[in-house]
Protein backbone atom coordinates (compact mmCIF):
# COMPACT_ATOMS: atom_id res chain seq x y z
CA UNK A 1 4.93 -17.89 16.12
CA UNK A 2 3.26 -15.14 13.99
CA UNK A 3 0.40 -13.09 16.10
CA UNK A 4 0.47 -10.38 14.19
CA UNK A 5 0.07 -9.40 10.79
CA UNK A 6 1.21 -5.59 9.06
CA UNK A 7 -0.42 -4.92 5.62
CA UNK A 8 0.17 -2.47 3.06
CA UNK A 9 -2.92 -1.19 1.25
CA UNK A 10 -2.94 -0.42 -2.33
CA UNK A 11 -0.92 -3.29 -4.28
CA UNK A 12 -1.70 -5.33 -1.28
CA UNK A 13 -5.32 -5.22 0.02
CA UNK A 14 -6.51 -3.77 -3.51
CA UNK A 15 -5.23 -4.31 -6.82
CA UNK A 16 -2.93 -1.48 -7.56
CA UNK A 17 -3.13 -1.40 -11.51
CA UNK A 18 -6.81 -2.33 -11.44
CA UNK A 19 -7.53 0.04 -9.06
CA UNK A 20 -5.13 2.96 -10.32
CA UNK A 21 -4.91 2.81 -13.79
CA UNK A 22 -8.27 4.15 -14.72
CA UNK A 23 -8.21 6.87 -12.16
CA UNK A 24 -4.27 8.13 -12.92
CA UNK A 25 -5.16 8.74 -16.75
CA UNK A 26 -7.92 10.79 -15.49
CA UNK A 27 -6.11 12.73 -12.59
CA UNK A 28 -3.30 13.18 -15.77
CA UNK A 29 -5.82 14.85 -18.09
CA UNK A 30 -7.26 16.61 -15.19
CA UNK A 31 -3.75 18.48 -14.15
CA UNK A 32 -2.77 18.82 -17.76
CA UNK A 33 -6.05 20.71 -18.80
CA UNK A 34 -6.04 19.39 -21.81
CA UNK A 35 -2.12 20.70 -23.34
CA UNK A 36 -1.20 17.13 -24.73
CA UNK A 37 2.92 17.91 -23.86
CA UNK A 38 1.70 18.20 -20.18
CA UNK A 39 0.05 15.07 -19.76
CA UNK A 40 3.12 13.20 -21.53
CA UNK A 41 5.34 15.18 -19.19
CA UNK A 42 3.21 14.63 -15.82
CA UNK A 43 2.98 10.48 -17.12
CA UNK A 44 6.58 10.27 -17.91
CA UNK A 45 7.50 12.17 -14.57
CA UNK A 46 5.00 9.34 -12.49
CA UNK A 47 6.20 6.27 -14.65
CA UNK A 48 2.78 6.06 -16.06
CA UNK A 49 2.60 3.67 -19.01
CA UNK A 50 -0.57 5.31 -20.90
CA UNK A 51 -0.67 2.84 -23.64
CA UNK A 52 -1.21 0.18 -21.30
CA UNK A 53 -3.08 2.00 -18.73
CA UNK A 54 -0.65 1.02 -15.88
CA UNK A 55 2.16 1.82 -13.62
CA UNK A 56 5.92 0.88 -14.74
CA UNK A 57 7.49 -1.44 -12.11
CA UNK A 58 10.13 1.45 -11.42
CA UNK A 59 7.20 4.07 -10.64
CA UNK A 60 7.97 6.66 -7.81
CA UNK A 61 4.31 6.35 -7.22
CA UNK A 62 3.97 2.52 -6.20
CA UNK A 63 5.83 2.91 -2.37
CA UNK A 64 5.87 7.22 -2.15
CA UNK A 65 4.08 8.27 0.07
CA UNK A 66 1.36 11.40 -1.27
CA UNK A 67 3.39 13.93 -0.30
CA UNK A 68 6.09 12.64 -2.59
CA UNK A 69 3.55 11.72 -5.42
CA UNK A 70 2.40 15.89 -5.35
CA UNK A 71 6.60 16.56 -5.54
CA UNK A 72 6.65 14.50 -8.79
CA UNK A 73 3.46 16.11 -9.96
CA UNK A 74 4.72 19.65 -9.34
CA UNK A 75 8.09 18.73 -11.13
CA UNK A 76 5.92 18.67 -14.43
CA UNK A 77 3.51 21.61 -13.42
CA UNK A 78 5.81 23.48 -10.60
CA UNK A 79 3.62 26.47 -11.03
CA UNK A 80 0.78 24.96 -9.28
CA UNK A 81 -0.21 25.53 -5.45
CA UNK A 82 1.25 21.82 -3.58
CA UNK A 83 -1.49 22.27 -0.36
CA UNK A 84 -4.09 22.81 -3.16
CA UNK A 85 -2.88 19.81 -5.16
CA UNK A 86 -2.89 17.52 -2.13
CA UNK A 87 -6.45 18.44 -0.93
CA UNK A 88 -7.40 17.56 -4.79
CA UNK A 89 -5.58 14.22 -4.41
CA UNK A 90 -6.69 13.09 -1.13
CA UNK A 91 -10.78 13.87 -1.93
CA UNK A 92 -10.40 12.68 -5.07
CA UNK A 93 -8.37 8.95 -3.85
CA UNK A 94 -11.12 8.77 -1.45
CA UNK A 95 -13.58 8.02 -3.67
CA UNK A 96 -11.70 5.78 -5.99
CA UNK A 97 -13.31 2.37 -6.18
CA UNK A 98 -11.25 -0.20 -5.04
CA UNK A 99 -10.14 -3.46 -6.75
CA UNK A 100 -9.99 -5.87 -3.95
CA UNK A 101 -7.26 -8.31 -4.41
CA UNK A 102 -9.17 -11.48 -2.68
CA UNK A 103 -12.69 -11.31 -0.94
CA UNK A 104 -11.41 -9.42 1.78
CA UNK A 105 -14.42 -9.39 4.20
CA UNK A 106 -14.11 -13.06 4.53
CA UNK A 107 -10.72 -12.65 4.26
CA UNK A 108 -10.23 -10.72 7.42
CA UNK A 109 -12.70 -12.54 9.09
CA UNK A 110 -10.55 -15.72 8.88
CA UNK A 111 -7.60 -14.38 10.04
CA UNK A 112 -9.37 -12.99 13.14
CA UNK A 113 -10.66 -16.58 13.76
CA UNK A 114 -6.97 -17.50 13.95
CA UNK A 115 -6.49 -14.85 16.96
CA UNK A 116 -4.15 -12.52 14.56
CA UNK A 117 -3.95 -9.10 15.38
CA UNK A 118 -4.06 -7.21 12.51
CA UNK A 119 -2.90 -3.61 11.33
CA UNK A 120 -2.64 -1.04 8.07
CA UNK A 121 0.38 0.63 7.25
CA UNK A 122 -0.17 2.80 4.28
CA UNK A 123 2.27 5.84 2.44
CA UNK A 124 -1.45 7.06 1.48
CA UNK A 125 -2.44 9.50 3.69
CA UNK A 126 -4.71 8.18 6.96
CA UNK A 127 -7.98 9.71 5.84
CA UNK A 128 -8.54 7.77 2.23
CA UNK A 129 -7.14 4.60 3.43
CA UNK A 130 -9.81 4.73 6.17
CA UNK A 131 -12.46 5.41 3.18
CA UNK A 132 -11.22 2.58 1.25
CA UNK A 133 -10.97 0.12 4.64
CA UNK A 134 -14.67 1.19 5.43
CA UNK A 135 -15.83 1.18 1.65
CA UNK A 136 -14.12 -2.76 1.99
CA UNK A 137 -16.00 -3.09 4.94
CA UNK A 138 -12.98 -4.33 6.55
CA UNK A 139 -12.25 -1.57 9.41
CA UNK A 140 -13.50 -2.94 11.89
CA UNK A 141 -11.22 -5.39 11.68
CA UNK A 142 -7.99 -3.68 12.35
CA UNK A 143 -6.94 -2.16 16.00
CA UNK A 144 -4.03 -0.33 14.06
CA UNK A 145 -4.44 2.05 11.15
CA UNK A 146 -1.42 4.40 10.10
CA UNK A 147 -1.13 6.81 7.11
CA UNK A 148 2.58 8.88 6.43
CA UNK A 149 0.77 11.75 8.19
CA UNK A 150 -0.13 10.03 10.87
CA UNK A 151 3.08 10.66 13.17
CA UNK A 152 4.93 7.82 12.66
CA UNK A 153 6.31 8.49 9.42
CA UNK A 154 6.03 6.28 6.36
CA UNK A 155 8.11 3.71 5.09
CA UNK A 156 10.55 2.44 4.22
CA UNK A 157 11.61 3.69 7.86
CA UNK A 158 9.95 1.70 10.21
CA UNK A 159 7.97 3.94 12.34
CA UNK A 160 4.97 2.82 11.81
CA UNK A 161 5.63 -1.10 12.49
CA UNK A 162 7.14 0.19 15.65
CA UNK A 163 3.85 1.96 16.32
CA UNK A 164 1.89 -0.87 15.65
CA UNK A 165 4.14 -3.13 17.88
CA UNK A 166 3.85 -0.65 20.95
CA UNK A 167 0.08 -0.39 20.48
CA UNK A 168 -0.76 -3.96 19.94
CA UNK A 169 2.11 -5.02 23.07
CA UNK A 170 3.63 -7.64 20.20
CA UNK A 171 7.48 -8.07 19.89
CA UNK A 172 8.36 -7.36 16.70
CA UNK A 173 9.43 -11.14 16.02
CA UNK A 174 6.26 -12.36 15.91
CA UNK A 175 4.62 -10.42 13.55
CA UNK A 176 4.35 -10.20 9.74
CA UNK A 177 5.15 -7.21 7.29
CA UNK A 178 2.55 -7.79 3.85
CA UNK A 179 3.28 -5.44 0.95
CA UNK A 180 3.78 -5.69 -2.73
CA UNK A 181 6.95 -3.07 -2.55
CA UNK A 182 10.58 -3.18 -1.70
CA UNK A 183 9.71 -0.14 0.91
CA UNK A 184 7.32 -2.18 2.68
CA UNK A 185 9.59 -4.95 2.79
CA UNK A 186 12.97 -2.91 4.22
CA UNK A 187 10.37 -1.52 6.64
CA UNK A 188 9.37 -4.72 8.10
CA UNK A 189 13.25 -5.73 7.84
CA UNK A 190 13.92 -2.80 9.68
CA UNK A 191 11.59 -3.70 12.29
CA UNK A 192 12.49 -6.75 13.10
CA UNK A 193 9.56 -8.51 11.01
CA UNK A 194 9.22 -11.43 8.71
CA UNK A 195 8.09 -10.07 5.42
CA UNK A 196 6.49 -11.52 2.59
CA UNK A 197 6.12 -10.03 -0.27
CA UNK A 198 2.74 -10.53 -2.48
CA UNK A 199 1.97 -9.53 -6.43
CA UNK A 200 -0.78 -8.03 -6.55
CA UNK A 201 1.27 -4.60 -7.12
CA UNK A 202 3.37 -3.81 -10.17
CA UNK A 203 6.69 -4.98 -8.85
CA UNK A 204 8.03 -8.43 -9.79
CA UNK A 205 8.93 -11.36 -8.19
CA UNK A 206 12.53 -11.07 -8.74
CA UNK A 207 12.18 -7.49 -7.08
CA UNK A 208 10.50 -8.73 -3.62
CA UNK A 209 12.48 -11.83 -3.08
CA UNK A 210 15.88 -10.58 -2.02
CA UNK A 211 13.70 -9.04 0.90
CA UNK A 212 10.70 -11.34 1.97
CA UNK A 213 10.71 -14.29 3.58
CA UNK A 214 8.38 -15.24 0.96
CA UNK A 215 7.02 -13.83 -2.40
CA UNK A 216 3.25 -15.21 -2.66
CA UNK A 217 0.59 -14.76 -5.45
CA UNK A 218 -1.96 -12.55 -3.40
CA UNK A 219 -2.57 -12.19 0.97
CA UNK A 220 -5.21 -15.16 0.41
CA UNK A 221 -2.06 -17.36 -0.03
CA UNK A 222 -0.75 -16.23 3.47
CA UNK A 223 -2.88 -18.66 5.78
CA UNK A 224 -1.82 -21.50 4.40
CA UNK A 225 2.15 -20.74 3.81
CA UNK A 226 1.62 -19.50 7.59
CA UNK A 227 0.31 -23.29 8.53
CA UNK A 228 2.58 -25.24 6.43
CA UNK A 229 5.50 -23.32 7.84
CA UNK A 230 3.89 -23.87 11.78
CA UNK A 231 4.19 -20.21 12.12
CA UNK A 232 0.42 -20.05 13.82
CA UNK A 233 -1.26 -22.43 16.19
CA UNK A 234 -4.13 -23.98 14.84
């Protein structure tokens, strides 16, 4: 039986194009400072499509964490200042307006109706996604929220699923890894999770099935696949 659930954020919770797009073409033109052979290097370098406004499936920047995002950054502009950088890009994601994927207010409030304990595991850093989750107004309904920075790693390893697992007191077998990535999937693998993976994040179905238990349209999908499957008591 499932009594837990794991979710990704961006790609997962929000709309990852519809969120990102926008706000990547402006971060581009930001770093490049206006020298048009910049911002083609720094899209190229972060699989940024900028005729469509959107992310390549084969992006670095759809599972890396923002540590590795600034790495790909500098490897187009390596004379710039990486703590500098990062400050920039975590105030700036902070504020980005999220495109919620489903309702997720009620969303969350149905799922804690079904007793699930619920918990974030983000490669953003801990301070945005907690912006985003409270912008949502969704906190409140997670006992578990982990960035990469904070001390369990991020994935694909699968320290923070452990983490969540220890704080929550829920074997790992009856819980669920959500993300719209291969890395959250092999995390969740690694932790001894079902997985399912969900497309609301550039990667295809073709990519996420060799890892989930199930590839579903969006999270609001993941009530009812838990039900027909008799993974939750009703």
């Amino acid at each position: 039986m499932i009594k837990g659930i794991i979710f990704d954020k961006d790609g997962t919770l929000f709309d990852f194009n519809a969120t990102w797009g926008t706000w990547t073409r402006g971060m581009l033109e930001a770093e490049a400072k206006g020298d048009p052979a910049v911002f083609d290097a720094l899209a190229d370098a972060m699989g940024f499509d900028v005729d469509a406004n959107q992310f390549r499936p084969d992006s670095i920047v759809i599972a890396a964490t923002v540590d590795e995002t600034a790495d790909c950054i500098l490897s187009a502009i390596p004379d710039k200042d990486k703590d500098a950088l990062l400050a920039r890009m975590n105030a700036a994601t902070a504020q980005v307006t999220q495109v919620e994927a489903v309702p997720l207010a009620d969303y969350f409030s149905g799922l804690a109706a079904l007793g699930l304990r619920l918990g974030i595991a983000t490669n953003d850093a801990e301070a945005p996604a907690r912006a985003h989750l409270d912008r949502a107004g969704v906190t409140g309904h997670f006992e578990f929220i982990a960035g990469y920075d904070s001390g369990h790693g991020g994935k694909p390893a699968p320290g923070q699923l452990h983490a969540f697992c220890a704080h929550t007191g829920l074997d790992a077998t009856n819980c669920l890894m959500v993300g719209d990535s291969t890395h959250d999937l092999h995390a969740g693998q690694a932790a001894g999770m079902r997985t399912v993976g969900v497309l609301t994040g550039p990667s295809p179905h073709a990519e996420l099935a060799p890892f989930a238990d199930i590839v579903l349209p969006d999270i609001g999908a993941i009530p009812g696949w838990l039900k027909s499957e008799n993974l939750i008591a009703l």
